[in-house]
Each structure stands twice: as structure tokens, then as C-alpha cells.
N, C-alpha and C. Protein backbone atom coordinates (compact mmCIF):
# COMPACT_ATOMS: atom_id res chain seq x y z
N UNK A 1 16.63 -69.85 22.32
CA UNK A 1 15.95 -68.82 21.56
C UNK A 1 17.00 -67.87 20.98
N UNK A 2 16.62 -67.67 19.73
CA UNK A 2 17.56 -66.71 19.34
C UNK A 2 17.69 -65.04 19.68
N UNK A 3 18.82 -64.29 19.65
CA UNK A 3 19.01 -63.17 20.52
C UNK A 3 18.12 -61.85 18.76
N UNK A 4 17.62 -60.94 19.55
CA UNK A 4 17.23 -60.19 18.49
C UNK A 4 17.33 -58.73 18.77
N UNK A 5 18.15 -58.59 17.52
CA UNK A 5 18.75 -56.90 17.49
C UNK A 5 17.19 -56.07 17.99
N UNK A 6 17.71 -55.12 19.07
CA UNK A 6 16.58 -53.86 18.99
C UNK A 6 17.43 -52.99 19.37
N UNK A 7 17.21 -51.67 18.79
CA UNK A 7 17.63 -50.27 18.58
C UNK A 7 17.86 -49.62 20.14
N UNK A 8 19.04 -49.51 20.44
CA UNK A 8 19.05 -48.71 21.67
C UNK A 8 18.63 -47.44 21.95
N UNK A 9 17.92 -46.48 22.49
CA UNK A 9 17.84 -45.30 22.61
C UNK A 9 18.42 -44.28 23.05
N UNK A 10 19.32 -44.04 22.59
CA UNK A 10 20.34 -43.20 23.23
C UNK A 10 20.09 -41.98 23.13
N UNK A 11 20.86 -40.66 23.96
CA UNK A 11 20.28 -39.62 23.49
C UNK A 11 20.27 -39.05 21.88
N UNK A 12 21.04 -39.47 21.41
CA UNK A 12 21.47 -39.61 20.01
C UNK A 12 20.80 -40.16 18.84
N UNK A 13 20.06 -40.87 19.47
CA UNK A 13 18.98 -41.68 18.88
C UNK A 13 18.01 -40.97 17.78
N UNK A 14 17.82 -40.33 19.15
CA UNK A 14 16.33 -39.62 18.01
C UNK A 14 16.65 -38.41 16.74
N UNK A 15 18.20 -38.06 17.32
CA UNK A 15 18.58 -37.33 16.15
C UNK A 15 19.13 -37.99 14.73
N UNK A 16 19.44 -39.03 14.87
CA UNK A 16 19.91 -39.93 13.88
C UNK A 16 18.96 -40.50 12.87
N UNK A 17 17.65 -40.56 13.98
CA UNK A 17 16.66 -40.98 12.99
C UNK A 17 16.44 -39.81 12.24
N UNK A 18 16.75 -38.56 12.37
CA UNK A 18 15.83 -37.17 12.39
C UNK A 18 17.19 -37.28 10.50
N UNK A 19 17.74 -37.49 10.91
CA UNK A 19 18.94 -36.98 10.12
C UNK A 19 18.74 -38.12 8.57
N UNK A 20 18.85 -39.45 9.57
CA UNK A 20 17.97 -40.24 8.39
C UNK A 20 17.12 -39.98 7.42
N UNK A 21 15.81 -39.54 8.22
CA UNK A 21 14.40 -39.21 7.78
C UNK A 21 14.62 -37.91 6.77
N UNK A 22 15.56 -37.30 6.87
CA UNK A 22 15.66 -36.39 5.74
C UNK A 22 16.08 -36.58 4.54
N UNK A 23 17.30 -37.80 4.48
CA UNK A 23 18.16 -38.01 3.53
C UNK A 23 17.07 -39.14 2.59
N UNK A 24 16.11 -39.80 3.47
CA UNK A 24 15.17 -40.94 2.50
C UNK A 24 14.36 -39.56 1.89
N UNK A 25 14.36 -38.86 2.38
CA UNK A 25 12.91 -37.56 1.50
C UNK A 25 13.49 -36.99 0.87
N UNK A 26 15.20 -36.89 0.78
CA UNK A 26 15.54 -35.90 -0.17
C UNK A 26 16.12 -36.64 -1.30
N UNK A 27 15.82 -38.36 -1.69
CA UNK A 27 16.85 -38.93 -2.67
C UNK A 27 14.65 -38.59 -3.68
N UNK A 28 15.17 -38.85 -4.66
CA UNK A 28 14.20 -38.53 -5.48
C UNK A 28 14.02 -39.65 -6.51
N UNK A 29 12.99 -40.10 -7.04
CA UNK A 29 12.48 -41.16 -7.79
C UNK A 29 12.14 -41.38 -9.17
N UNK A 30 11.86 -41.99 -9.95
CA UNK A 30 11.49 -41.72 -11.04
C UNK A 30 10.96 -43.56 -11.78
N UNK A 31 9.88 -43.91 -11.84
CA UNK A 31 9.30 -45.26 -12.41
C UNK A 31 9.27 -45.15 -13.69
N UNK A 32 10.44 -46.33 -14.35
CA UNK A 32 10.62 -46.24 -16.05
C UNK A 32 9.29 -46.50 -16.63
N UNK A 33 8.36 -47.23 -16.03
CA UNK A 33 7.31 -48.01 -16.74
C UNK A 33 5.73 -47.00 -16.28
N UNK A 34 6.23 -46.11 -15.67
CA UNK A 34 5.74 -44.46 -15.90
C UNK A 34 4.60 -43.76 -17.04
N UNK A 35 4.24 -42.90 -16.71
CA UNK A 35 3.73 -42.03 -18.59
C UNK A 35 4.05 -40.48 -17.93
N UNK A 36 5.01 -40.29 -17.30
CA UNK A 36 5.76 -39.06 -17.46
C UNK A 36 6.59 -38.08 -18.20
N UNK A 37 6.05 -37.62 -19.61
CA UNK A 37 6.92 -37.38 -20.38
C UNK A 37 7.42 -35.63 -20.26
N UNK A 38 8.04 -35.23 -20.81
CA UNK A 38 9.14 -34.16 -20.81
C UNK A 38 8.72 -33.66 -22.33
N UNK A 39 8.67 -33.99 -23.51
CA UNK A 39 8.16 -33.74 -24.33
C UNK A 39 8.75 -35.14 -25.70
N UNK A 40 9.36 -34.49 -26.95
CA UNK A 40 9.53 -35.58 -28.10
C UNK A 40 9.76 -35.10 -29.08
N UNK A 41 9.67 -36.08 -29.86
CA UNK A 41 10.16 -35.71 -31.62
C UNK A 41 8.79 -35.91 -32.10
N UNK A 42 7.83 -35.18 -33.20
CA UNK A 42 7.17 -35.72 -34.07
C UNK A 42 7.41 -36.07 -35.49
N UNK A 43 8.56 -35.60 -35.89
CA UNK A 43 8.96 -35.95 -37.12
C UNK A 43 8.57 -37.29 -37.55
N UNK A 44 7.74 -37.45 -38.78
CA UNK A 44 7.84 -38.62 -39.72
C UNK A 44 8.99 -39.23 -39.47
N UNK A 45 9.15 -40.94 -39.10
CA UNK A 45 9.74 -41.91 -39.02
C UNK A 45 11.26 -41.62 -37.97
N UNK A 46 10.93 -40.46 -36.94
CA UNK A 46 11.50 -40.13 -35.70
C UNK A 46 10.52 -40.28 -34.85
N UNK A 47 9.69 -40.77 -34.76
CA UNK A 47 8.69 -40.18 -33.38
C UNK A 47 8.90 -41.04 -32.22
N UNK A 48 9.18 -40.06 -30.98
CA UNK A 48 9.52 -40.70 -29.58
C UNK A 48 9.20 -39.52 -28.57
N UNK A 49 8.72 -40.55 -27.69
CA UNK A 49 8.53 -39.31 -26.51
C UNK A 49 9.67 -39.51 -25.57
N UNK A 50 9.99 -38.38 -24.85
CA UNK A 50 11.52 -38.14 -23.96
C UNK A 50 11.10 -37.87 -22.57
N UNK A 51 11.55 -38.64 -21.27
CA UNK A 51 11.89 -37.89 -20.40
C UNK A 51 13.18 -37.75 -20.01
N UNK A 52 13.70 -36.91 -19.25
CA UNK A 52 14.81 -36.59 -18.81
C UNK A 52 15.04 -37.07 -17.13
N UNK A 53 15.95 -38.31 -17.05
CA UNK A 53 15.40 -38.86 -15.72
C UNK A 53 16.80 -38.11 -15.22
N UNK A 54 17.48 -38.18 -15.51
CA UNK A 54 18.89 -37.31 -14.85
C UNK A 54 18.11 -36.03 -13.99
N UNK A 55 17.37 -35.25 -14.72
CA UNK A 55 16.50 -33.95 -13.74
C UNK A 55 15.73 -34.82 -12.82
N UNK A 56 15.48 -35.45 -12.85
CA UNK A 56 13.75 -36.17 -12.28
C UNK A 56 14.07 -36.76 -11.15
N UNK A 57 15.53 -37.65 -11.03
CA UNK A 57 16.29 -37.68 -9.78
C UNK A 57 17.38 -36.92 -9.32
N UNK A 58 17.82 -35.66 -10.31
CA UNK A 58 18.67 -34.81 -9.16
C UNK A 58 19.88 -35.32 -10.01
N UNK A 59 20.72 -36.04 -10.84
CA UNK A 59 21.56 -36.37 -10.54
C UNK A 59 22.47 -34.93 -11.55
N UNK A 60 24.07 -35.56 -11.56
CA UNK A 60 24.98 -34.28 -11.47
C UNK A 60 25.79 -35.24 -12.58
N UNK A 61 26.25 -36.09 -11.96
CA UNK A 61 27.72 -36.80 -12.93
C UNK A 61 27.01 -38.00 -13.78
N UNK A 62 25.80 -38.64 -14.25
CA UNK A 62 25.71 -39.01 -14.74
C UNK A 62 24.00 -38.57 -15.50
N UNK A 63 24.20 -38.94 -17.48
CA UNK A 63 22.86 -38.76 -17.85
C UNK A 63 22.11 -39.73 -18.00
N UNK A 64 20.62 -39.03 -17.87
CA UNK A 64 19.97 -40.64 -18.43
C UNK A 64 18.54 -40.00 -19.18
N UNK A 65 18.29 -40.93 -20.00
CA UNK A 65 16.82 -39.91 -20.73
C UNK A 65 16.00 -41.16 -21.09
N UNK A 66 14.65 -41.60 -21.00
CA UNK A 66 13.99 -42.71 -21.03
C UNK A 66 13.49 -41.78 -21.78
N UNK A 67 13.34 -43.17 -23.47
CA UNK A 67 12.16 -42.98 -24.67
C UNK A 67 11.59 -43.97 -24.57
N UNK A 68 10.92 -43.03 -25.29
CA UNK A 68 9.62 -44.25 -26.10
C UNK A 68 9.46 -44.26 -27.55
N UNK A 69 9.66 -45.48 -28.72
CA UNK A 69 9.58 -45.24 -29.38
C UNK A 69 8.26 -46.11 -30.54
N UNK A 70 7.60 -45.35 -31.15
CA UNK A 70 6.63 -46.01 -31.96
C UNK A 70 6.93 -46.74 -32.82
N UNK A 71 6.33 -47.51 -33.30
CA UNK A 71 6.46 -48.61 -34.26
C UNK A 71 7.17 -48.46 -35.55
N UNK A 72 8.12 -48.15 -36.25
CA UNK A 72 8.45 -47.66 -37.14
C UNK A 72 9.73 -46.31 -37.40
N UNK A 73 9.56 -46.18 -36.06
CA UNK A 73 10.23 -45.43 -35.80
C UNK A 73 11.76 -45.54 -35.23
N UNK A 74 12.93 -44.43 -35.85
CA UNK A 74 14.42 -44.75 -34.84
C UNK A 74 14.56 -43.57 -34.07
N UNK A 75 15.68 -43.76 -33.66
CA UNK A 75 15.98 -43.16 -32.03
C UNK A 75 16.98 -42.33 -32.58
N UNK A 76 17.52 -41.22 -33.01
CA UNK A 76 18.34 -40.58 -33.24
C UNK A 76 19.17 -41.12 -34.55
N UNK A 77 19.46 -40.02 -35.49
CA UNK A 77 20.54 -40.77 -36.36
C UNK A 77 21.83 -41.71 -35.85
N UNK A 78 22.39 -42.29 -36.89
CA UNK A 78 23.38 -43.04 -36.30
C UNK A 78 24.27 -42.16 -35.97
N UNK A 79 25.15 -41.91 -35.05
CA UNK A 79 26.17 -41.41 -34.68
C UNK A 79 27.35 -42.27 -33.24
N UNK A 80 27.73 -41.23 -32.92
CA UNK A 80 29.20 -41.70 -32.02
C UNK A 80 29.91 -40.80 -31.53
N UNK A 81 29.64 -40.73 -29.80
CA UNK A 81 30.26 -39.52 -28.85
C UNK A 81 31.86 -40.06 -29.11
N UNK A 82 32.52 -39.08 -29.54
CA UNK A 82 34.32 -39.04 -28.78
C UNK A 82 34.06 -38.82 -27.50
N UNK A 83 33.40 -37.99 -26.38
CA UNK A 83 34.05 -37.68 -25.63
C UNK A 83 32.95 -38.87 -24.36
N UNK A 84 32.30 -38.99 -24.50
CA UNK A 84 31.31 -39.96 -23.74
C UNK A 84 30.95 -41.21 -24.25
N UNK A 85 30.85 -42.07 -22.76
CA UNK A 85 30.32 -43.28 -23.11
C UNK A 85 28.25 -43.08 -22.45
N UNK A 86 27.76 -44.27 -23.72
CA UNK A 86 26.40 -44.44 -23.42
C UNK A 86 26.38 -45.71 -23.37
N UNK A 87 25.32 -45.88 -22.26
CA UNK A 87 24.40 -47.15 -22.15
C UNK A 87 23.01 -47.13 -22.55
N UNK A 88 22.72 -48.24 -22.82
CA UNK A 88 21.53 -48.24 -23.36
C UNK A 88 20.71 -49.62 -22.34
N UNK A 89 19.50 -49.37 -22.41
CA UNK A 89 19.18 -50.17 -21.24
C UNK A 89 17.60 -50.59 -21.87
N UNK A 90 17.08 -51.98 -21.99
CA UNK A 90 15.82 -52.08 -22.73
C UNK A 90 14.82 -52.20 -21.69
N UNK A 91 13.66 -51.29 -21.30
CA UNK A 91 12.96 -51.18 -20.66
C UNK A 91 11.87 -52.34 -21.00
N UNK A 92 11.53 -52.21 -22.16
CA UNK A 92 10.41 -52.78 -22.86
C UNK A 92 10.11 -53.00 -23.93
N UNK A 93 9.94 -54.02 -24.79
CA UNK A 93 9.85 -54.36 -26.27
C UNK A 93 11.49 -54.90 -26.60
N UNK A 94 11.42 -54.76 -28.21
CA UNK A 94 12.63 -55.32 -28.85
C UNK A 94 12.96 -54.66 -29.65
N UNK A 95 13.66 -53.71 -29.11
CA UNK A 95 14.51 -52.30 -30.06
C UNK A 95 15.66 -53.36 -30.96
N UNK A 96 15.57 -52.74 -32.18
CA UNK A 96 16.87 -52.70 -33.14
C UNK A 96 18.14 -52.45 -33.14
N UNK A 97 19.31 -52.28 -32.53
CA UNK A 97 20.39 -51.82 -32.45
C UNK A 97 21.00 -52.27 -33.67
N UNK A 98 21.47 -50.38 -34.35
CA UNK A 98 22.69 -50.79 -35.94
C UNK A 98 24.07 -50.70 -34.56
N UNK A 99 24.58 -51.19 -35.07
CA UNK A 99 26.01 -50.91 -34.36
C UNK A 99 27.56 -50.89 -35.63
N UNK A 100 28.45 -50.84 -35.17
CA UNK A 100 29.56 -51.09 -36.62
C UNK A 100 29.29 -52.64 -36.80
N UNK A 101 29.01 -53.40 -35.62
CA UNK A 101 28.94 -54.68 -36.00
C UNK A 101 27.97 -55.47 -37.01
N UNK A 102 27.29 -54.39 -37.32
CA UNK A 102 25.76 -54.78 -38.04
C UNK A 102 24.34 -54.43 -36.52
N UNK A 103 23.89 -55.05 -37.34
CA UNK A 103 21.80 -55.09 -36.75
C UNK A 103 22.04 -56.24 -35.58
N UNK A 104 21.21 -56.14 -34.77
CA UNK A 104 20.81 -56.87 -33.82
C UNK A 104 19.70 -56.56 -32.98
N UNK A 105 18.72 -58.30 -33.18
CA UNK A 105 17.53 -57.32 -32.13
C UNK A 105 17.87 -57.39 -30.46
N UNK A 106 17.42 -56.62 -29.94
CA UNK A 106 17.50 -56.39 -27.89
C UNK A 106 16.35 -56.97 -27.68
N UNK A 107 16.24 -57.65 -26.20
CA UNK A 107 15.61 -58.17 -25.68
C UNK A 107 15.26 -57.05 -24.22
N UNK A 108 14.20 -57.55 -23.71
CA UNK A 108 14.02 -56.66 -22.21
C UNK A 108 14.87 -57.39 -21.26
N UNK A 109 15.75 -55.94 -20.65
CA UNK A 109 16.52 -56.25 -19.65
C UNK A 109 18.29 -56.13 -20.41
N UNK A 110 17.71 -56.40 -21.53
CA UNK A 110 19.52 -56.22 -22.43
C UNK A 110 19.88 -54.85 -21.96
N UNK A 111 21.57 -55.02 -21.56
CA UNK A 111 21.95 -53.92 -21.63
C UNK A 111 23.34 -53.42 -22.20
N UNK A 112 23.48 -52.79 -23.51
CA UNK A 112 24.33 -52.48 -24.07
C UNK A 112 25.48 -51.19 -24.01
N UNK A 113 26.46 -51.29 -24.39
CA UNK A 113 27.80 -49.99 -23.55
C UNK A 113 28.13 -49.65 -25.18
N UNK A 114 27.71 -48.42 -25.23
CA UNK A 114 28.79 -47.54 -26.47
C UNK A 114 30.05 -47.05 -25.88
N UNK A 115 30.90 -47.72 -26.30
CA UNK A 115 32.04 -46.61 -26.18
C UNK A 115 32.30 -45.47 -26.55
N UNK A 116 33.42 -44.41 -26.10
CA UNK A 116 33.60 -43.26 -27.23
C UNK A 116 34.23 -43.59 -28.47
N UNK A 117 34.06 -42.93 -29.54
CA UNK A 117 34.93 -42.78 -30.84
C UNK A 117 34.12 -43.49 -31.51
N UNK A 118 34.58 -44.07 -32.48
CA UNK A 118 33.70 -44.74 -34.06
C UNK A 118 33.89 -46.39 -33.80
N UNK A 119 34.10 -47.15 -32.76
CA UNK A 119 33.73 -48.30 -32.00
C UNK A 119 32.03 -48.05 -31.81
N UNK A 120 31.68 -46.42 -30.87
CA UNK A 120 30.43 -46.60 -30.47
C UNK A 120 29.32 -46.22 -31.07
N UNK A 121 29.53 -46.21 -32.01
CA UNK A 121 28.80 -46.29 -33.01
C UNK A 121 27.20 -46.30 -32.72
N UNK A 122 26.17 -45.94 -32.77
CA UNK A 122 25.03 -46.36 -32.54
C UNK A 122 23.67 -45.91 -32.90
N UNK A 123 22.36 -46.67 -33.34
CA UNK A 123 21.61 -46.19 -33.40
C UNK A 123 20.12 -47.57 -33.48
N UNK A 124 18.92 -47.17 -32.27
CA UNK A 124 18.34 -47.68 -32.39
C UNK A 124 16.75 -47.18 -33.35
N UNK A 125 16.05 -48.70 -33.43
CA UNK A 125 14.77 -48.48 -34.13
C UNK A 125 13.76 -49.30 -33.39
N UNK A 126 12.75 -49.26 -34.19
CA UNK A 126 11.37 -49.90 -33.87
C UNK A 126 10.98 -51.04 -34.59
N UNK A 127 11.28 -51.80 -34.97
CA UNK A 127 10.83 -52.52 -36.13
C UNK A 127 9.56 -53.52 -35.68
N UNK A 128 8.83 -53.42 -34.66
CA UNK A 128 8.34 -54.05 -33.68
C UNK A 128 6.51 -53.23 -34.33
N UNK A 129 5.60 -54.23 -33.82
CA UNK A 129 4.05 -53.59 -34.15
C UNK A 129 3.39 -52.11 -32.96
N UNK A 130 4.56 -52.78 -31.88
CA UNK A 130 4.26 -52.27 -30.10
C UNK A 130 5.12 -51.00 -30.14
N UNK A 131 4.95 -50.41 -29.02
CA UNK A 131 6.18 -49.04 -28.69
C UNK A 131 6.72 -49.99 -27.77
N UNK A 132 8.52 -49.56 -28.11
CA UNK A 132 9.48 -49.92 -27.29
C UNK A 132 9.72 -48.84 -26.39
N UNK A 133 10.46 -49.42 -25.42
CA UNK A 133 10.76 -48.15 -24.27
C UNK A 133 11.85 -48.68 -24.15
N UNK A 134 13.46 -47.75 -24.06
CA UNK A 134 15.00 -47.62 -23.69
C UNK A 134 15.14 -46.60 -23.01
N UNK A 135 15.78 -47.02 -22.15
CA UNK A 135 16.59 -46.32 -21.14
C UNK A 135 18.35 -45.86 -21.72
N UNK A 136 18.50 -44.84 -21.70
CA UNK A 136 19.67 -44.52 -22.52
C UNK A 136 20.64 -43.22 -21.17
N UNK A 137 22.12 -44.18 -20.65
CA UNK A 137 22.47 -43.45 -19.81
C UNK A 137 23.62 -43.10 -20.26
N UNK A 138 24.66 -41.63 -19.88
CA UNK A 138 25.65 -41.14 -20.27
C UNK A 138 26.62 -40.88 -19.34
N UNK A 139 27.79 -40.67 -19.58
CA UNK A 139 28.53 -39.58 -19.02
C UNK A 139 28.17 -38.23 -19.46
N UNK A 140 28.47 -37.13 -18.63
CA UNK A 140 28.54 -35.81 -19.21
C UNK A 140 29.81 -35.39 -19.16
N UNK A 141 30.73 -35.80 -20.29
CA UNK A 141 31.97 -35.06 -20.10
C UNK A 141 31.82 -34.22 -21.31
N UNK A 142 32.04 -32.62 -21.10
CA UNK A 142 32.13 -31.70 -22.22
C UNK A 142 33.54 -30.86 -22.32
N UNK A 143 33.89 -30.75 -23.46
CA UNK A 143 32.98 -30.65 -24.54
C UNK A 143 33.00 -32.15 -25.28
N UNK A 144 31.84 -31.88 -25.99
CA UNK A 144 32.19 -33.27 -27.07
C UNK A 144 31.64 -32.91 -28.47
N UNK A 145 32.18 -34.22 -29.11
CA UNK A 145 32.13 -33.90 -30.42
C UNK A 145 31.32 -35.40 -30.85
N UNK A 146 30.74 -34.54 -31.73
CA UNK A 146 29.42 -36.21 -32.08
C UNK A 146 29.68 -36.33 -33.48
N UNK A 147 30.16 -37.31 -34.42
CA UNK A 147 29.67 -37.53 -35.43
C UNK A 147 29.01 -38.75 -35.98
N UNK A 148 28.66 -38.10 -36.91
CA UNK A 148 27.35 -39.07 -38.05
C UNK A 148 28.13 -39.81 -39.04
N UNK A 149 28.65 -40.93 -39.38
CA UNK A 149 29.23 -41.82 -39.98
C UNK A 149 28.18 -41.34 -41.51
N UNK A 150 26.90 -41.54 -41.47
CA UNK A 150 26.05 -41.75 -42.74
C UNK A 150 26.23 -40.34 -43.21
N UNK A 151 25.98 -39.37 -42.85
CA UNK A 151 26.18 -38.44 -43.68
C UNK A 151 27.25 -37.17 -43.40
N UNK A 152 28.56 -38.01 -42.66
CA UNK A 152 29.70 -36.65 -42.48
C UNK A 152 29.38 -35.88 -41.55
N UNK A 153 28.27 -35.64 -40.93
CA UNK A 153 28.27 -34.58 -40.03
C UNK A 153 28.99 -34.61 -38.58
N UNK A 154 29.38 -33.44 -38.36
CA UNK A 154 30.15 -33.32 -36.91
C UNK A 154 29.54 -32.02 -36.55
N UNK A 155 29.37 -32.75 -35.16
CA UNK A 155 28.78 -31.52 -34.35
C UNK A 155 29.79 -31.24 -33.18
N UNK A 156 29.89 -30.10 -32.56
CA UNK A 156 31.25 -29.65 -31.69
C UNK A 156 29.89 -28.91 -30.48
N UNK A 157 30.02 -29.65 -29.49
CA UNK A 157 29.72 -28.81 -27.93
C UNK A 157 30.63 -28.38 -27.15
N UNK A 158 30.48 -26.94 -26.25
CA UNK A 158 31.37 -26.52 -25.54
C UNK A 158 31.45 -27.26 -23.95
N UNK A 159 31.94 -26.45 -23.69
CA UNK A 159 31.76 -27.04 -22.04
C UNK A 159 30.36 -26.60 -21.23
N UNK A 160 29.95 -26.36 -21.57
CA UNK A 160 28.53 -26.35 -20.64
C UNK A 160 27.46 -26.68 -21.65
N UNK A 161 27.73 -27.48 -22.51
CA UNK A 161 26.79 -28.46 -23.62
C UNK A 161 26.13 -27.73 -24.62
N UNK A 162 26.35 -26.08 -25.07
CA UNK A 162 25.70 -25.85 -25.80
C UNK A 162 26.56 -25.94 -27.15
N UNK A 163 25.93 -25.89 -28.09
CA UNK A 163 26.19 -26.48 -29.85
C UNK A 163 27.16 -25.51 -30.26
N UNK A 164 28.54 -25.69 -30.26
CA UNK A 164 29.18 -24.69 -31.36
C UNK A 164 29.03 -24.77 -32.55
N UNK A 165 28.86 -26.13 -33.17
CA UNK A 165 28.57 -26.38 -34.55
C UNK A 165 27.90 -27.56 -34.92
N UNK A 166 27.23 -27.34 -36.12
CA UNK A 166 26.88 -28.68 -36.70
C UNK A 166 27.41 -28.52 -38.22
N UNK A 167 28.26 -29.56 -39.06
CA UNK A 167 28.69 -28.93 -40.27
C UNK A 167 29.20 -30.23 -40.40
N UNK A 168 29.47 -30.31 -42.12
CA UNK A 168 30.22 -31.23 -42.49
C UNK A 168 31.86 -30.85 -43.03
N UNK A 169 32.63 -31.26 -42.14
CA UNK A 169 33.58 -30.71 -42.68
C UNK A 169 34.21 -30.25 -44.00
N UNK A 170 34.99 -29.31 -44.55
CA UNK A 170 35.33 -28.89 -45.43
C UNK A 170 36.88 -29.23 -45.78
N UNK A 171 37.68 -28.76 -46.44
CA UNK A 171 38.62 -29.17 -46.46
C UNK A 171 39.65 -28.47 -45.77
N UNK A 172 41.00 -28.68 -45.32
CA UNK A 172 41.59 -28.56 -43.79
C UNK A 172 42.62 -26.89 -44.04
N UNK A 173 42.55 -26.39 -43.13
CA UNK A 173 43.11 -25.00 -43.47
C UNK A 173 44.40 -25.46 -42.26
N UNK A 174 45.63 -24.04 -42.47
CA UNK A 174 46.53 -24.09 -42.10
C UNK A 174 46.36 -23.47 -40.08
N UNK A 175 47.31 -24.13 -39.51
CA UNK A 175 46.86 -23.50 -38.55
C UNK A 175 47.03 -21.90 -38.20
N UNK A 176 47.97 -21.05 -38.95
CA UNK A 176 47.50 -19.84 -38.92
C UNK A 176 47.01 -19.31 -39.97
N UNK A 177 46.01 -19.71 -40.55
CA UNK A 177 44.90 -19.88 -41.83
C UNK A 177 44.30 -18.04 -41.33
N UNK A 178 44.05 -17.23 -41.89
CA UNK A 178 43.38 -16.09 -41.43
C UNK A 178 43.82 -15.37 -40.12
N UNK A 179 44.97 -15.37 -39.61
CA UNK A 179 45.46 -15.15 -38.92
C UNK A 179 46.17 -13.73 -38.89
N UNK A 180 46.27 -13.23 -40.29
CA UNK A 180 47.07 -12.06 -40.63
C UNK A 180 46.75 -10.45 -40.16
């Protein structure tokens, strides 16, 4: 007969479980296939609803934000973090990915890596009758700088993520430009 593990009781025992039993109640959850939303975009030929799963489980060093997107609809202009990498993760349906490489459709379960700089290029759509659902995860390293390939724009965040700018650049001044 075979020998079978059982739990010794030591005095130690019952505190270990005690110590356990806290750490399973304090990790926190979040089901992609859910209707928990956070709020969205309604804009004409933007529309997506957002949650923010990075809050929803607690986490610190990495982001993550599950959409949803309607039929017709894309997921953010095209752009490209310098300072972060994103994943993108297909929950459900068959999102569009533009990439520098061109179009490609995703399948459920695909999971794609932007790099930083103008390699990561990215931007998904809907081209589908159904709502797709992506899972889209980050680093948070700040500050960063995002730009838009299609129309020049650069946006500059500080270190605690709020917007120093959104602008299209102008033409380049000296470095002690106004300095006098």
C-alpha cells in the first residue's frame, strides 16, 4: 500500500495555517470574461468599455486594463511607448492589430509584445460583427513619452504619470534658447 502524506500537528501548526489563511484572502481577483466595467470611450468609431485590472488586483509594478471593443470600433490611436513595453492579450473575438509590419488579424488566446520606441508601434480595431475583448498589460516606467506616427503628436508624462504635454513638435530651439 502506498504511504500517504498527512499534515503533522505541531504546535506551529495551527499558526501556519492562520498565516496562510490570510495571505489566500488578501491576494485579490479579477474574471476577464466578467461585465465589470470602470467606465469608456463613447466617441464615434472609439467606443470601448475599460476596466482597470492593475487596481482590481492590487498590483504595483505591473499595468493591465481589459477592453471591450464594439464592432467598428479601434482601441486607441496608433502610437508607441519609448519608455514601456505592452502586451496585448486576446480575451475574445478577432481584434485587428496595425503594427509597422502592416495589419494582421488575432485569434483568442494570441498574445502579442510591443516593444518600446517606433518598433512598438501599435494599434488595435474591430473589424469583426461581435465585441472583441483584449487584455492589454504594461510596464509602468515613468516618465514616458508616447508618440503618434499618423499625426506627429508627442505626448511627455512625468514621473508619477501625469501629462506634461501633448503637442506636435515645432521646430528645435537652442539649448540656452530663453535663458537670458
Amino acid at each position: 500500500m502506498p504511504r500517504v502524506w498527512r499534515p503533522r500537528h505541531t504546535p506551529g501548526h495551527a499558526a501556519a495555517l492562520a498565516r496562510s489563511a490570510r495571505y489566500v484572502l488578501a491576494v485579490k481577483i479579477f474574471n476577464l470574461h466578467g461585465d465589470e466595467w470602470d467606465g469608456g470611450e463613447e466617441r464615434e468609431g472609439w467606443r470601448m468599455k475599460e476596466a482597470s485590472v492593475r487596481e482590481r488586483v492590487g498590483a504595483e509594478l505591473i499595468g493591465g486594463s481589459l477592453y471591450e471593443l464594439e464592432p467598428g470600433d479601434r482601441l486607441w490611436p496608433y502610437h508607441t511607448h519609448h519608455a514601456n513595453e505592452e502586451w496585448l492579450l486576446v480575451v475574445r473575438g478577432t481584434p485587428t492589430l496595425r503594427s509597422p509590419d502592416g495589419e494582421r488579424d488575432l485569434k483568442e488566446g494570441d498574445v502579442v509584445c510591443f516593444l518600446r520606441g517606433k518598433d512598438g508601434a501599435h494599434q488595435v480595431s474591430n473589424r469583426t460583427d461581435a465585441p472583441i475583448r483584449i487584455l492589454m498589460l504594461s510596464t509602468l516606467i515613468m516618465p514616458d513619452i508616447v508618440e503618434y506616427p499618423d499625426t506627429g503628436k508627442v505626448a511627455a508624462r512625468d514621473a508619477t504619470g501625469e501629462r506634461i504635454f501633448l503637442s506636435r513638435p515645432g521646430p528645435n530651439v537652442g539649448y540656452w534658447d530663453g535663458e537670458d
